[in-house]
C-alpha atoms as a PDB file:
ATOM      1  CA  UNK A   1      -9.111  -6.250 -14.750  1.00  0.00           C
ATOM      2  CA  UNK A   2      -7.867  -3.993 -12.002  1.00  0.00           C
ATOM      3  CA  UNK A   3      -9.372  -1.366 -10.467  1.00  0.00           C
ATOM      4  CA  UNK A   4      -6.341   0.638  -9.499  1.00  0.00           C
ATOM      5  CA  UNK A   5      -5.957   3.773 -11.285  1.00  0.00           C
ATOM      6  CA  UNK A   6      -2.187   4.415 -12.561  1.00  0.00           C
ATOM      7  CA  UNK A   7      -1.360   8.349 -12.752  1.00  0.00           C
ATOM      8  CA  UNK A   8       1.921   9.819 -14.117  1.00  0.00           C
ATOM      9  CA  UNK A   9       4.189   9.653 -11.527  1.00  0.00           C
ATOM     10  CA  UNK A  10       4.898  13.802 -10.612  1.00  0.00           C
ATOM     11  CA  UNK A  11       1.046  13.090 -10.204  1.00  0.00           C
ATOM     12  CA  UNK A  12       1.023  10.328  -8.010  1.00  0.00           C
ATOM     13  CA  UNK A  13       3.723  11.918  -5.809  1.00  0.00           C
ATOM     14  CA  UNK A  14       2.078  14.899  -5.028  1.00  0.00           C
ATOM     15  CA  UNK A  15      -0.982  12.510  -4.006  1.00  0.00           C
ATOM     16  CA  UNK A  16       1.340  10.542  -1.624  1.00  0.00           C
ATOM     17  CA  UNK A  17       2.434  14.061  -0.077  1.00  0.00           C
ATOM     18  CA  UNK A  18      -1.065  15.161   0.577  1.00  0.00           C
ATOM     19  CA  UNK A  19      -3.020  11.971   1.412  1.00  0.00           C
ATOM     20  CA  UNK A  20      -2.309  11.833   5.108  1.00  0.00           C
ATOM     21  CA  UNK A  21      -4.110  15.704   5.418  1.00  0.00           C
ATOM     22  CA  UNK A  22      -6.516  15.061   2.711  1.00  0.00           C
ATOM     23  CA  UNK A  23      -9.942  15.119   5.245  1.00  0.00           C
ATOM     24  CA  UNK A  24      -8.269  18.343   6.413  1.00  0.00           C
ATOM     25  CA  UNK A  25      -7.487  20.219   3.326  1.00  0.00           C
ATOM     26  CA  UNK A  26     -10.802  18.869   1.933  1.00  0.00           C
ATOM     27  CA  UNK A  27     -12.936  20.420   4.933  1.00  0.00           C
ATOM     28  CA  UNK A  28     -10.816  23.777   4.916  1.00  0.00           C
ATOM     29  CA  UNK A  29      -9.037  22.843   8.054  1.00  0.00           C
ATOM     30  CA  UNK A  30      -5.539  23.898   7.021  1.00  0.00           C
ATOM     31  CA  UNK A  31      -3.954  24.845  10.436  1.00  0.00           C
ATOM     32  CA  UNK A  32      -1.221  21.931  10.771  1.00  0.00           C
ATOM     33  CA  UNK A  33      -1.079  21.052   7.506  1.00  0.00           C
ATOM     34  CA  UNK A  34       2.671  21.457   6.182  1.00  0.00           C
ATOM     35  CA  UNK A  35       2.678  23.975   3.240  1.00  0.00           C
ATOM     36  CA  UNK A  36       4.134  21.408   1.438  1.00  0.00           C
ATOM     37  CA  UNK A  37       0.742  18.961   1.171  1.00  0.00           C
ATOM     38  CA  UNK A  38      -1.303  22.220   0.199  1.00  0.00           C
ATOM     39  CA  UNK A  39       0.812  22.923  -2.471  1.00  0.00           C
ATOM     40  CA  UNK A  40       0.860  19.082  -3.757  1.00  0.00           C
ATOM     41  CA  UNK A  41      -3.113  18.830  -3.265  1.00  0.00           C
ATOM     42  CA  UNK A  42      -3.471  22.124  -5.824  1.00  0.00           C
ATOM     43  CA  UNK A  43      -1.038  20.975  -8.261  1.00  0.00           C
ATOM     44  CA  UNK A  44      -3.025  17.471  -8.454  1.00  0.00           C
ATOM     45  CA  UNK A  45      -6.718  19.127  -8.242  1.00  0.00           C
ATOM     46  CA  UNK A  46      -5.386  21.209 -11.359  1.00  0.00           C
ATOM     47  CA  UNK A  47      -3.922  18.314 -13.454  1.00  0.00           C
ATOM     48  CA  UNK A  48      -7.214  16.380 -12.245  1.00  0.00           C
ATOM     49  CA  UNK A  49      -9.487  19.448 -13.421  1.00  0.00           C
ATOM     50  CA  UNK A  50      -7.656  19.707 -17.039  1.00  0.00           C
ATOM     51  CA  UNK A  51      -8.220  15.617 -17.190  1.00  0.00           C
ATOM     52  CA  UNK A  52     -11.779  16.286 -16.239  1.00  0.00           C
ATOM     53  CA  UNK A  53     -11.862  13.870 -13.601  1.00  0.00           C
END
């Protein structure tokens, strides 16, 4: 059994965008992070909210 966790891929993909900045957007410290990995870290926190995860 594997422990790695599969999500639908426009999921997945907006994980891969924010990863690298994911400390930072977690602890608020937004300055350098590209719009771009703010925008894919709401869109998954909202799809992980309505999964209730």
């Amino acid at each position: 059994m594997s422990a790695y966790i599969q999500y639908p891929e426009e999921i997945q993909k907006c994980i891969d965008i924010y990863d690298p900045y994911a400390i930072q957007i977690y602890e608020g410290k937004l300055e350098g992070v590209p719009q771009e990995a703010i925008d894919a870290y709401n869109k998954a926190k909202k799809w992980f909210w309505e999964q209730k995860q």
